[in-house]
PDB file of N, CA and C in Angstrom:
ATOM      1  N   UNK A   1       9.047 -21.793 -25.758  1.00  0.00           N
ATOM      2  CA  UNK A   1       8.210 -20.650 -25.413  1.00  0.00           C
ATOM      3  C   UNK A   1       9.009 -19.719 -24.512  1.00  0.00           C
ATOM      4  N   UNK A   2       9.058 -18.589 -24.798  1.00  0.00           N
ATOM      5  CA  UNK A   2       9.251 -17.745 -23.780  1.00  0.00           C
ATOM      6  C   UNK A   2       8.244 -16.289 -23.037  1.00  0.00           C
ATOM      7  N   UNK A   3       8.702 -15.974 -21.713  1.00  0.00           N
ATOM      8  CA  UNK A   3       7.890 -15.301 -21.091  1.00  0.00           C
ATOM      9  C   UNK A   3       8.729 -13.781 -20.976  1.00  0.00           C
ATOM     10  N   UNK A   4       8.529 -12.838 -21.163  1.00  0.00           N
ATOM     11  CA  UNK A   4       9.338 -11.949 -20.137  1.00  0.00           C
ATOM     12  C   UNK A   4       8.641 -10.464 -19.803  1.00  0.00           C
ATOM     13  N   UNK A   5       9.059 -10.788 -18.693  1.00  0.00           N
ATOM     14  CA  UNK A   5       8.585  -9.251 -18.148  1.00  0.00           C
ATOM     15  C   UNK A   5       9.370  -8.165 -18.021  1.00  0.00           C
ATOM     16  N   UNK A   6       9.278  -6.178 -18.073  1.00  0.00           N
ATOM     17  CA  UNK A   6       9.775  -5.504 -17.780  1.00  0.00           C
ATOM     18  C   UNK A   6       9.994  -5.666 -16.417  1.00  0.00           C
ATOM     19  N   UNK A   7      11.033  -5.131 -16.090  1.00  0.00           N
ATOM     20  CA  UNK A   7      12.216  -5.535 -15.016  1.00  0.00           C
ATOM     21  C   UNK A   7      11.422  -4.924 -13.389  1.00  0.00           C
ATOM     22  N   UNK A   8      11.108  -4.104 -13.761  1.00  0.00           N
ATOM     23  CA  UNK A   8       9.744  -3.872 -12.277  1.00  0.00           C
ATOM     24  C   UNK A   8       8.588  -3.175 -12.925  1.00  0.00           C
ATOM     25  N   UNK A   9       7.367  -3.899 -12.446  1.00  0.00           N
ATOM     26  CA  UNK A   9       6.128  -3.052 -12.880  1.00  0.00           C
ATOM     27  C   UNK A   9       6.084  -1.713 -12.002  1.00  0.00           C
ATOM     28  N   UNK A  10       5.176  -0.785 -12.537  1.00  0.00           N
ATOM     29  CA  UNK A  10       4.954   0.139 -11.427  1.00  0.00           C
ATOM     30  C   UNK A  10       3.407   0.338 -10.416  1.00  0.00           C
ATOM     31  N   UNK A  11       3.986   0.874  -9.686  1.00  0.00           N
ATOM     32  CA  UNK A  11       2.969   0.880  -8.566  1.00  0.00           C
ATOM     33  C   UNK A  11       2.135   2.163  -8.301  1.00  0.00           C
ATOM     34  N   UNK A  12       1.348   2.389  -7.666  1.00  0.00           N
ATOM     35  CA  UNK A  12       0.750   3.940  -7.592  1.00  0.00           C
ATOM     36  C   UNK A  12      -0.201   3.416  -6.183  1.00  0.00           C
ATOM     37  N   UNK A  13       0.381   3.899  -5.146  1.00  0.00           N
ATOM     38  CA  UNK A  13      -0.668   4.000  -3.594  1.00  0.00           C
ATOM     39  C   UNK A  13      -1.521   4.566  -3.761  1.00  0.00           C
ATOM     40  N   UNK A  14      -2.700   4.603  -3.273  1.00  0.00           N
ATOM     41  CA  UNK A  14      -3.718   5.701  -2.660  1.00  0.00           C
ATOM     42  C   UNK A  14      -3.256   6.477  -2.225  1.00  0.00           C
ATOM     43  N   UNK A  15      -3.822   7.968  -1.762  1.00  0.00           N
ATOM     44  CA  UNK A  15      -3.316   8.658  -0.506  1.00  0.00           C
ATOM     45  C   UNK A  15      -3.744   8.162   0.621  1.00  0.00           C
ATOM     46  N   UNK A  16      -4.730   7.297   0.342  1.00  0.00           N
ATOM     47  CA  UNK A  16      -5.222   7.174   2.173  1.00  0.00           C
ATOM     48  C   UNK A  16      -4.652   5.618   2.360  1.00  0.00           C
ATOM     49  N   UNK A  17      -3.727   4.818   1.423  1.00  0.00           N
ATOM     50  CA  UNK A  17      -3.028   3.627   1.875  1.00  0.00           C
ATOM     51  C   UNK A  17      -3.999   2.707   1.497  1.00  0.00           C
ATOM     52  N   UNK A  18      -5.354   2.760   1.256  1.00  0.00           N
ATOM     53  CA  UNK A  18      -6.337   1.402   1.248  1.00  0.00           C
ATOM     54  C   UNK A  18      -6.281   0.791  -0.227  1.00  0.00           C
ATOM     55  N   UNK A  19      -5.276   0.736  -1.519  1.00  0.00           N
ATOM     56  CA  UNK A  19      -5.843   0.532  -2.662  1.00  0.00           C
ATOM     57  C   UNK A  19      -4.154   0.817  -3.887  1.00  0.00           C
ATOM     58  N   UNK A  20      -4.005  -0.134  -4.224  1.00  0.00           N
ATOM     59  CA  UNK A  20      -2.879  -0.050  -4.989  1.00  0.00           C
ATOM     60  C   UNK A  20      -3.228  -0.184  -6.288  1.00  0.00           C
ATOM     61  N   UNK A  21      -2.819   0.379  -7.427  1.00  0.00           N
ATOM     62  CA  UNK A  21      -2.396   0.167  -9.070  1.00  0.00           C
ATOM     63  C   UNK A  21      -1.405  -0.164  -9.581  1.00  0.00           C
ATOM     64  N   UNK A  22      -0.962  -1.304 -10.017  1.00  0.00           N
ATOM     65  CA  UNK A  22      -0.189  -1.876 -10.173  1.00  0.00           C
ATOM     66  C   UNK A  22      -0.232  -2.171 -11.941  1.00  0.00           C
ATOM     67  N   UNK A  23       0.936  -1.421 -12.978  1.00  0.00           N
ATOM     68  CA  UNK A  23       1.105  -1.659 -14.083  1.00  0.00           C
ATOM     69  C   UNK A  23       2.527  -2.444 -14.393  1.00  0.00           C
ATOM     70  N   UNK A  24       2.042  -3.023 -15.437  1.00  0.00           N
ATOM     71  CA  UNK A  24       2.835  -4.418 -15.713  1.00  0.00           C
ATOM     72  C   UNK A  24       2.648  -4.938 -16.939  1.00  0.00           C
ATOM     73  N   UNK A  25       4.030  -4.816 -17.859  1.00  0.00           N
ATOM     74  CA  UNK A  25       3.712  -5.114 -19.535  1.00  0.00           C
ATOM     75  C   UNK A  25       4.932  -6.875 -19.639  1.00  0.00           C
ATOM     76  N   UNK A  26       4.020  -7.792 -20.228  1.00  0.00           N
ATOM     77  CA  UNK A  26       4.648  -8.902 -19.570  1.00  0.00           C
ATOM     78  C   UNK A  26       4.537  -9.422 -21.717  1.00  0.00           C
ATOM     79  N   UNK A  27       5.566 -10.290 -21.865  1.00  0.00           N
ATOM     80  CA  UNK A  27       5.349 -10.735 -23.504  1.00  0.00           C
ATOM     81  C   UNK A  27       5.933 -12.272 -23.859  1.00  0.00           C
ATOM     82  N   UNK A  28       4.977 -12.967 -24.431  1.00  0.00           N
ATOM     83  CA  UNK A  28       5.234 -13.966 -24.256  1.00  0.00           C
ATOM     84  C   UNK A  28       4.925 -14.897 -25.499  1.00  0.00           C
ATOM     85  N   UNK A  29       5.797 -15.796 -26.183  1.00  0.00           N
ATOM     86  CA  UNK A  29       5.754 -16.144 -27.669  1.00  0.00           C
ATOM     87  C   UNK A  29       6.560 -17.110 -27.977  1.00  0.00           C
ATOM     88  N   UNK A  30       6.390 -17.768 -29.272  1.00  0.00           N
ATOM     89  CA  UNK A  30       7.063 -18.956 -30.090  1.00  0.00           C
ATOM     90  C   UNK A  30       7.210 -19.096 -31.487  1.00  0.00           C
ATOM     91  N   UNK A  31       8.783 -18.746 -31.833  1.00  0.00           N
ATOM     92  CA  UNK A  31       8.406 -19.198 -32.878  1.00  0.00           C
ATOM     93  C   UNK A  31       7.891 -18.068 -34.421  1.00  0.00           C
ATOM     94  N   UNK A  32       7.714 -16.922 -33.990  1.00  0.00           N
ATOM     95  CA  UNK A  32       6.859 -16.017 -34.508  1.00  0.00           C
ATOM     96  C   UNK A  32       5.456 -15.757 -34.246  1.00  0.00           C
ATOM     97  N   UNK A  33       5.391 -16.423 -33.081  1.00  0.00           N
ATOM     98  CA  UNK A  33       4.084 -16.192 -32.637  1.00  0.00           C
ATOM     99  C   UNK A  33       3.954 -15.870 -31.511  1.00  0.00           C
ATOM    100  N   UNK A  34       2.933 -14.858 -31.128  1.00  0.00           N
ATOM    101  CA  UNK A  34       3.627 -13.898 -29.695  1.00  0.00           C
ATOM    102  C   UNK A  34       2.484 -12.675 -29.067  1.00  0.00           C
ATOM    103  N   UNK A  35       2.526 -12.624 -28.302  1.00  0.00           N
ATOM    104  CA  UNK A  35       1.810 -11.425 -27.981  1.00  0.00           C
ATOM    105  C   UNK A  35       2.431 -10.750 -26.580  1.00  0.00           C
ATOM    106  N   UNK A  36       2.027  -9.167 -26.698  1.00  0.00           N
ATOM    107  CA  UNK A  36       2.675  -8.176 -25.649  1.00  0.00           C
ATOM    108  C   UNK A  36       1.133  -8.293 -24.857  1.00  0.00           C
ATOM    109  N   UNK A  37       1.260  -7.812 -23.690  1.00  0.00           N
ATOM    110  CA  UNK A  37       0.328  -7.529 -22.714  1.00  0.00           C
ATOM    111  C   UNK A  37       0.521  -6.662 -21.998  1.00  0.00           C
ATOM    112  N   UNK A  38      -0.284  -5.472 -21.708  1.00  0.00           N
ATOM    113  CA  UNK A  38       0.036  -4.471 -20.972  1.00  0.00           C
ATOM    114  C   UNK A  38      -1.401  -4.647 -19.801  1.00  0.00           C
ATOM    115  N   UNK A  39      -1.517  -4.587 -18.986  1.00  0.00           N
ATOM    116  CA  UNK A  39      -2.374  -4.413 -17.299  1.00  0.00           C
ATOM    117  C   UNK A  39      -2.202  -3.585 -16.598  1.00  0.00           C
ATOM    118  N   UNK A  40      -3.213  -2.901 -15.921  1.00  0.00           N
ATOM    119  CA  UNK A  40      -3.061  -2.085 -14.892  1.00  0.00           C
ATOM    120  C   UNK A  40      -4.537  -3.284 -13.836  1.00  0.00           C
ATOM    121  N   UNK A  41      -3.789  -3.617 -12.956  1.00  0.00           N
ATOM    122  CA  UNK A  41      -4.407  -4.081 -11.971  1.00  0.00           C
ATOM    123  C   UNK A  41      -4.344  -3.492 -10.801  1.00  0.00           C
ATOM    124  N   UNK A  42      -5.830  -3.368  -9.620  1.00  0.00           N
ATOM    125  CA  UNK A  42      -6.088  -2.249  -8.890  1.00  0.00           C
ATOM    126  C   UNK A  42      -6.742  -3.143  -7.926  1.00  0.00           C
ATOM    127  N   UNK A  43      -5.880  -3.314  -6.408  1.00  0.00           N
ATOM    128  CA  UNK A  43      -6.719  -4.280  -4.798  1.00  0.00           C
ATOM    129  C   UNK A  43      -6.062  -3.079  -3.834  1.00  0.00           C
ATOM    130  N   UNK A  44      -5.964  -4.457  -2.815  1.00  0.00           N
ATOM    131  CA  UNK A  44      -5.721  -3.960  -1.458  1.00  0.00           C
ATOM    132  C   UNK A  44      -4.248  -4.324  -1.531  1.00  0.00           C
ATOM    133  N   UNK A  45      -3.424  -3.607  -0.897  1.00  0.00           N
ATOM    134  CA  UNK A  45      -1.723  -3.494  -0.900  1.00  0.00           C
ATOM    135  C   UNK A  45      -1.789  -4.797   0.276  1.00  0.00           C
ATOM    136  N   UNK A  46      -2.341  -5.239   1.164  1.00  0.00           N
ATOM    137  CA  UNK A  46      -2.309  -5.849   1.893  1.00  0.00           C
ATOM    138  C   UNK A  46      -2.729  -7.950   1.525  1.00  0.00           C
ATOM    139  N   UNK A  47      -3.208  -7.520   0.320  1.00  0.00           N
ATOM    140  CA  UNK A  47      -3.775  -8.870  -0.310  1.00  0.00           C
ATOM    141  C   UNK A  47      -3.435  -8.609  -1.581  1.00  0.00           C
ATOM    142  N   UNK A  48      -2.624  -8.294  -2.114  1.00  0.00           N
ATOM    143  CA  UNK A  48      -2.938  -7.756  -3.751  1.00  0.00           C
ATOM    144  C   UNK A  48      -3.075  -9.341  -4.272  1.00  0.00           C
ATOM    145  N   UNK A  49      -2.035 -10.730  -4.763  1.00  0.00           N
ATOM    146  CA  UNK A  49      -2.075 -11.710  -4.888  1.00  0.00           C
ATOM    147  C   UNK A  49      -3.014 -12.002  -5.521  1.00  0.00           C
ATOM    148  N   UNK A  50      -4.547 -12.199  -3.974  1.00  0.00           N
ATOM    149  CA  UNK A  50      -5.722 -12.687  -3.798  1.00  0.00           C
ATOM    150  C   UNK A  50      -6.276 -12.203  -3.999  1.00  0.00           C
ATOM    151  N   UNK A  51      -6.175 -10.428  -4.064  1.00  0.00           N
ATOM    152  CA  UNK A  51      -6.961  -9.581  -4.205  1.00  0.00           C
ATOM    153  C   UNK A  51      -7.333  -8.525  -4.673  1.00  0.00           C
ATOM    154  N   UNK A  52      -6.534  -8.396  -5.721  1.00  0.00           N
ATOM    155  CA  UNK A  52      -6.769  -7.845  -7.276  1.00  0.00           C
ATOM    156  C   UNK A  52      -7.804  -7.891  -8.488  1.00  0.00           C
ATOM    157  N   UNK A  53      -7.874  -7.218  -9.340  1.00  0.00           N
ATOM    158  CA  UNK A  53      -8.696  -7.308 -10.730  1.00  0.00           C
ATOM    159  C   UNK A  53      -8.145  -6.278 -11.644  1.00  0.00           C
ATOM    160  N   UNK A  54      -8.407  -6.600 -13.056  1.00  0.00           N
ATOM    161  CA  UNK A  54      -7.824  -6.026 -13.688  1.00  0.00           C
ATOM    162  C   UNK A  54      -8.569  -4.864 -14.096  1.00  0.00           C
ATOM    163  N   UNK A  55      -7.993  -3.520 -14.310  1.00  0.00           N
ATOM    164  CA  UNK A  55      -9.264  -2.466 -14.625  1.00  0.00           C
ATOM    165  C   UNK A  55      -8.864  -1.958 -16.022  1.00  0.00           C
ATOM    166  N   UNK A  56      -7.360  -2.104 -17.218  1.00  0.00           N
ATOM    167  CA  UNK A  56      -7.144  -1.776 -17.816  1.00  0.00           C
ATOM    168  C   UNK A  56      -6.273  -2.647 -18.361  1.00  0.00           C
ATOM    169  N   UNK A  57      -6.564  -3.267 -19.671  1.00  0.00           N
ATOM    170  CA  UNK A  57      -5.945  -4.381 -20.821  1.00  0.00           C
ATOM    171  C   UNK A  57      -5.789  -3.777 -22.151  1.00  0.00           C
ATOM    172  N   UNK A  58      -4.356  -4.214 -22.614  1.00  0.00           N
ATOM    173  CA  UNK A  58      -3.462  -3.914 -23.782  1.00  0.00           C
ATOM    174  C   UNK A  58      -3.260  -5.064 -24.141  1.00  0.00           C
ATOM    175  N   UNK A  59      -3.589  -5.418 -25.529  1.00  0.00           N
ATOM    176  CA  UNK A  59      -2.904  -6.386 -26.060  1.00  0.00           C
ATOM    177  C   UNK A  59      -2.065  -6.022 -27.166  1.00  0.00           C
ATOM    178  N   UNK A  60      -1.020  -6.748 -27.357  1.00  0.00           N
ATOM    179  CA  UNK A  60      -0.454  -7.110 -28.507  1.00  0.00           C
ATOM    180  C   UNK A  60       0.233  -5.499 -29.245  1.00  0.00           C
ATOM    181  N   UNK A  61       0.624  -5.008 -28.149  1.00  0.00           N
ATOM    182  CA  UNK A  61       0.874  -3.190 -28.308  1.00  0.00           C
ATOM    183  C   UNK A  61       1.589  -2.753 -26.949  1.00  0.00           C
ATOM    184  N   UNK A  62       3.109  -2.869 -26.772  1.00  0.00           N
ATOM    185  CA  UNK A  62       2.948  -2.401 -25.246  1.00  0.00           C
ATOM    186  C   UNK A  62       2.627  -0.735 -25.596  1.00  0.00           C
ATOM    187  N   UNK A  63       2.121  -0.308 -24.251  1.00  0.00           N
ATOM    188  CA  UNK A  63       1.884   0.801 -23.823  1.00  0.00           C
ATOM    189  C   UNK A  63       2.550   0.903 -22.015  1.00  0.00           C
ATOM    190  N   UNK A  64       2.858   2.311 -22.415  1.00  0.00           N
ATOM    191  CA  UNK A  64       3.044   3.096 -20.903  1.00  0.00           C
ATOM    192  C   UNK A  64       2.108   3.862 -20.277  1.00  0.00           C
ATOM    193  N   UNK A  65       1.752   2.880 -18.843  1.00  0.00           N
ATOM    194  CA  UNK A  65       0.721   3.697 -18.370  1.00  0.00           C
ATOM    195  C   UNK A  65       1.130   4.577 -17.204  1.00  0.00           C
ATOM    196  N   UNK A  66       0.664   5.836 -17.212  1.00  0.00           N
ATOM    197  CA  UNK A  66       1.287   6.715 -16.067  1.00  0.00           C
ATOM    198  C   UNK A  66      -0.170   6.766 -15.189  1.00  0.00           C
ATOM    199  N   UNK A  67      -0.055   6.462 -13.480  1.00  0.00           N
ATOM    200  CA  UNK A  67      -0.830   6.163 -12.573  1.00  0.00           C
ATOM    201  C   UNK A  67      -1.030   7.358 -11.817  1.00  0.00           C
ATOM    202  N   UNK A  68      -1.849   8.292 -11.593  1.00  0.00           N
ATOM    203  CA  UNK A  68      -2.061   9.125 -10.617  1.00  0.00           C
ATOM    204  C   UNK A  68      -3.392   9.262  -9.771  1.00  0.00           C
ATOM    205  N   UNK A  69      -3.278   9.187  -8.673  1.00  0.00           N
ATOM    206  CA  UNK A  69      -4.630   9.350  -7.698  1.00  0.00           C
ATOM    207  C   UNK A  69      -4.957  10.797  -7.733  1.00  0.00           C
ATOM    208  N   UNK A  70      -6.341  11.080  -7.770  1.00  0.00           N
ATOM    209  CA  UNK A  70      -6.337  12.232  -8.048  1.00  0.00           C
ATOM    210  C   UNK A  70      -7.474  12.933  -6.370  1.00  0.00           C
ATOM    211  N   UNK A  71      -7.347  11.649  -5.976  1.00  0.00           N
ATOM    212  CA  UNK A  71      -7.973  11.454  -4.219  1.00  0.00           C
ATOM    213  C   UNK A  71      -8.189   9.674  -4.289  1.00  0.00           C
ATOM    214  N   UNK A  72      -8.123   9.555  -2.944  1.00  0.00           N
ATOM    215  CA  UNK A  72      -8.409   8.151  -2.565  1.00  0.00           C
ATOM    216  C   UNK A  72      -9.906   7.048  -3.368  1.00  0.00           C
ATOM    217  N   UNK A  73     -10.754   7.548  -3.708  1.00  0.00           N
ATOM    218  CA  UNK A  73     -11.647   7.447  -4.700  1.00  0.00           C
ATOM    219  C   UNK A  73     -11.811   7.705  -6.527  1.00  0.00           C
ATOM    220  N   UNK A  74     -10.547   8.376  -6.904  1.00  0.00           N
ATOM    221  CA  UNK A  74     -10.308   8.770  -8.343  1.00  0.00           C
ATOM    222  C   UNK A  74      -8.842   8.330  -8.881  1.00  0.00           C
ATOM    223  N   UNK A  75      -9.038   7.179  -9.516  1.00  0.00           N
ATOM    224  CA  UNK A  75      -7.441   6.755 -10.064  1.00  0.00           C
ATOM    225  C   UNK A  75      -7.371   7.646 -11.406  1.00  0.00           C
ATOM    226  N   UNK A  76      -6.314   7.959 -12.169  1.00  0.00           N
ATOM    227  CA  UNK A  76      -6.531   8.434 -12.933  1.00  0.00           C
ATOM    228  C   UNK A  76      -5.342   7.431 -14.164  1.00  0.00           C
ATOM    229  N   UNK A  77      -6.061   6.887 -15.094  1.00  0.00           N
ATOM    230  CA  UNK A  77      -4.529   6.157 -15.932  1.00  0.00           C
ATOM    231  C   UNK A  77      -4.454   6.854 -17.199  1.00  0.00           C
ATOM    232  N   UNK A  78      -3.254   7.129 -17.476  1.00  0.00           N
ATOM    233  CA  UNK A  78      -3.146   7.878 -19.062  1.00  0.00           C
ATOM    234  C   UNK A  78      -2.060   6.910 -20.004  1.00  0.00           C
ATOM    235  N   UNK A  79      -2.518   6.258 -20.889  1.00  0.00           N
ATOM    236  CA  UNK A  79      -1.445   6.154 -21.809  1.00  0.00           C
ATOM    237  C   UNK A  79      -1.281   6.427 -23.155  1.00  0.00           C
ATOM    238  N   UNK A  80       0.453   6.188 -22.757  1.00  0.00           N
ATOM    239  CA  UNK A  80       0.911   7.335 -23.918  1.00  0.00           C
ATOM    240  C   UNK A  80       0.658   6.396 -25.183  1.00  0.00           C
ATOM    241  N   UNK A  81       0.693   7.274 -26.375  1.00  0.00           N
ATOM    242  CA  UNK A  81       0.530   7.007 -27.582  1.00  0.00           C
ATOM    243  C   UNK A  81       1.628   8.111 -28.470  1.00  0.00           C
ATOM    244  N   UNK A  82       2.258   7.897 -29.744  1.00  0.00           N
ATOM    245  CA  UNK A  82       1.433   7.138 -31.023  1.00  0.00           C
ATOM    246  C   UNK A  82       0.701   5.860 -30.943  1.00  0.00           C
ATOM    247  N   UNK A  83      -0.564   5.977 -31.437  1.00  0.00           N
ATOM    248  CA  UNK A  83      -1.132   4.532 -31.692  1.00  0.00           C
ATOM    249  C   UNK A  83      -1.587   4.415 -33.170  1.00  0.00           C
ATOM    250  N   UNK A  84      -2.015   3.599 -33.668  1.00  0.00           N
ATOM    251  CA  UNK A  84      -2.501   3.022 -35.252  1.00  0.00           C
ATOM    252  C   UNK A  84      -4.047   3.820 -34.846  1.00  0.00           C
ATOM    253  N   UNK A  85      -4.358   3.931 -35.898  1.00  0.00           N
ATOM    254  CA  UNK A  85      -5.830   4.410 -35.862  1.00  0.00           C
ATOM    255  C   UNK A  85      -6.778   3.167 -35.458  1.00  0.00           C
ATOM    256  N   UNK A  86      -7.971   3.647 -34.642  1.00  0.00           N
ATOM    257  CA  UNK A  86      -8.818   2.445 -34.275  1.00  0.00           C
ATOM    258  C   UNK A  86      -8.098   1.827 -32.863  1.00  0.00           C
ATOM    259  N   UNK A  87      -6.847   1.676 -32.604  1.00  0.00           N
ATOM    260  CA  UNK A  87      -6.811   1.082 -31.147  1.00  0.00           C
ATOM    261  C   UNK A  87      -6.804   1.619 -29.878  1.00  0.00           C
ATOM    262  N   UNK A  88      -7.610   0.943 -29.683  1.00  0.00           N
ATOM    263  CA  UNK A  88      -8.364   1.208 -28.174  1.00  0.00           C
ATOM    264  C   UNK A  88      -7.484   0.084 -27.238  1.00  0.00           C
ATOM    265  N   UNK A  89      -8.210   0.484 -25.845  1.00  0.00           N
ATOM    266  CA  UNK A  89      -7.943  -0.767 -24.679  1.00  0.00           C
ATOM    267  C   UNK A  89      -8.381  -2.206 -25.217  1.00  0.00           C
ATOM    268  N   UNK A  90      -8.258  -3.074 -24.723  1.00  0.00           N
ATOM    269  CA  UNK A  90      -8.948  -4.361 -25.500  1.00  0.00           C
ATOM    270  C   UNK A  90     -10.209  -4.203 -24.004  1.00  0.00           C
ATOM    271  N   UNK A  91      -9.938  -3.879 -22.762  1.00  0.00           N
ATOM    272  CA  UNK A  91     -10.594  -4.099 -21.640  1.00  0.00           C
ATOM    273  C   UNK A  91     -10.665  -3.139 -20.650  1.00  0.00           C
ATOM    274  N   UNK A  92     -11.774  -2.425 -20.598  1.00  0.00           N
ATOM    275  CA  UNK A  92     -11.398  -1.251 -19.798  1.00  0.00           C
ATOM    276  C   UNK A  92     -12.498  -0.861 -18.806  1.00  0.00           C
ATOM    277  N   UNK A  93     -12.178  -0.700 -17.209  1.00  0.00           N
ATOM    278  CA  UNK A  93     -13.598  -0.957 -16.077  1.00  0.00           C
ATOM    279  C   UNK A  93     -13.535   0.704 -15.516  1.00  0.00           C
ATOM    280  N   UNK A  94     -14.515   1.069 -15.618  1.00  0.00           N
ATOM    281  CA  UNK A  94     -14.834   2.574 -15.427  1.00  0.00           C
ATOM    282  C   UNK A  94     -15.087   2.894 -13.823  1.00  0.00           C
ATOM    283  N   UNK A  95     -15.640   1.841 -13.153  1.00  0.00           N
ATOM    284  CA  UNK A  95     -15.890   1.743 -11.900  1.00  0.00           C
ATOM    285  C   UNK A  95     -15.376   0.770 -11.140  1.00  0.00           C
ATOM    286  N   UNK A  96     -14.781   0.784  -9.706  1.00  0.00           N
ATOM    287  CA  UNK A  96     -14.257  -0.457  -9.139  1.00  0.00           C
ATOM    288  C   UNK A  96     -14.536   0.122  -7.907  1.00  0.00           C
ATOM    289  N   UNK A  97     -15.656  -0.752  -7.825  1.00  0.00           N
ATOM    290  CA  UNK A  97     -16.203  -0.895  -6.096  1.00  0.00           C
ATOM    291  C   UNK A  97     -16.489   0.553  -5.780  1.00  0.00           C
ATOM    292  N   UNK A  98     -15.838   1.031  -4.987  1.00  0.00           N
ATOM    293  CA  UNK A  98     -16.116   3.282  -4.692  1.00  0.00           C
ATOM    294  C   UNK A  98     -15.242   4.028  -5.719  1.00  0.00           C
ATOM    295  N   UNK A  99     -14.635   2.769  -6.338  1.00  0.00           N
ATOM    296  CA  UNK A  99     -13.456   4.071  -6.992  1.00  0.00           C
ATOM    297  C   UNK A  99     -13.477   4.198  -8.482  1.00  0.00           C
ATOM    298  N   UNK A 100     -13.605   5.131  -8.988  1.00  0.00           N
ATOM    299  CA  UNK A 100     -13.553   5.632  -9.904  1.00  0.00           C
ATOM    300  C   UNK A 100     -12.193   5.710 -10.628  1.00  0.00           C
ATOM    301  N   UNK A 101     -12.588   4.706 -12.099  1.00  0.00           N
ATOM    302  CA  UNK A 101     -10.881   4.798 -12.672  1.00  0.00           C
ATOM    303  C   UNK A 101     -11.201   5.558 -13.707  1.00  0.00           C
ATOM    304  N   UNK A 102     -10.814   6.678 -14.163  1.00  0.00           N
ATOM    305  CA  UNK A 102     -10.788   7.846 -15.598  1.00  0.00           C
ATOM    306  C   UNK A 102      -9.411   7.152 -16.019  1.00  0.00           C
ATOM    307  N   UNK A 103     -10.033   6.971 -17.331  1.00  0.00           N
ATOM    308  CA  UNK A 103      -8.772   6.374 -18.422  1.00  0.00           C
ATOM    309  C   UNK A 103      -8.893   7.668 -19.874  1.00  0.00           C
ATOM    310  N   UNK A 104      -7.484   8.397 -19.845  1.00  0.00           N
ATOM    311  CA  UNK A 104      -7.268   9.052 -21.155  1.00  0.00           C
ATOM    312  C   UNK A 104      -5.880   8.404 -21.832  1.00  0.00           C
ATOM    313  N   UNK A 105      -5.860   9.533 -23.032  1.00  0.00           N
ATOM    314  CA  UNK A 105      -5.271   9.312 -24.268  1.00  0.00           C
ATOM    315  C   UNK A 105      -4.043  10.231 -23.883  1.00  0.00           C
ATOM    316  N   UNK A 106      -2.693  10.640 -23.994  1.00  0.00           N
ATOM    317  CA  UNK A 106      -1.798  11.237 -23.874  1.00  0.00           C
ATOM    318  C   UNK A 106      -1.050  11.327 -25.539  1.00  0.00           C
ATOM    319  N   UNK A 107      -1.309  12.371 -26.124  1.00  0.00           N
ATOM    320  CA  UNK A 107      -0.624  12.594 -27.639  1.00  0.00           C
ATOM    321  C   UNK A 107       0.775  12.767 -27.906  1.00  0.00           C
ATOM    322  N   UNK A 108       1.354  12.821 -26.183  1.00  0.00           N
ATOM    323  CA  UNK A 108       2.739  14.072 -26.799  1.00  0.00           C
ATOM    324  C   UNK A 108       3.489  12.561 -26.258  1.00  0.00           C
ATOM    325  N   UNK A 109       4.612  12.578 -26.387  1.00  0.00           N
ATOM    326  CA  UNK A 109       5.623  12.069 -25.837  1.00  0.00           C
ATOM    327  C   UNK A 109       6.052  11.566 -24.372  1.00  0.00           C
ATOM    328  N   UNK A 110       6.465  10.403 -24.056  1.00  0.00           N
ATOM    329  CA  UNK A 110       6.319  10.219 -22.695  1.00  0.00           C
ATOM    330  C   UNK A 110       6.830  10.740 -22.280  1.00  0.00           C
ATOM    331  N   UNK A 111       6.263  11.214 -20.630  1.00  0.00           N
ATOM    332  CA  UNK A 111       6.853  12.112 -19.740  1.00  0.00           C
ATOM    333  C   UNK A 111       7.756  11.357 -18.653  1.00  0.00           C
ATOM    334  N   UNK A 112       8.511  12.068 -17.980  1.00  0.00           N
ATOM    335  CA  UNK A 112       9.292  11.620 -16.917  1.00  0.00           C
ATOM    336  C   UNK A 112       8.754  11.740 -15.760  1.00  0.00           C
TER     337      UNK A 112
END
């Protein structure tokens, strides 16, 4: 079996420091049998470990998610696509605790 992850996930602070997003595409398989995983998980920078949840799931498709706060209460995640027709998130949380996560679609090409 093997596991592997891209070489650093990325991160996205709050502005006000209380609340991290943390994306991370990890793939793991045997054999011909396998799946990609893409996450955006969203805690406290101070507990993330213990104190995380996941607010956005990819399976079996990596995707790039680009993280922007749009205030300390509004995460904003976009990922990019081409995608196959019909795929969606497999898992996707609209609300977390005060904060508001807006998840879109990005058509053009990834940005820098």
């Amino acid at each position: 079996m093997y596991y592997a992850l891209r070489p650093r996930p990325t991160e996205a602070l709050s502005p006000d420091g209380k609340n991290i997003a943390i994306e991370r595409t990890s793939a793991t398989g045997w054999f011909g049998m396998g799946s990609i995983e893409t996450t955006v998980k969203l805690g406290d920078p101070t507990a993330f470990l213990s104190n995380s949840f996941e607010v956005l799931v990819f399976f079996n498709r990596p995707q790039g998610v680009e993280m922007k706060w749009l205030s300390p209460t509004q995460l904003e995640l976009t990922y990019r696509t081409p995608r196959p027709p019909g795929f969606e998130p497999e898992y996707q949380v609209v609300r977390f605790g005060e904060i508001d996560v807006l998840v879109k679609e990005n058509l053009g090409p990834p940005t820098k």
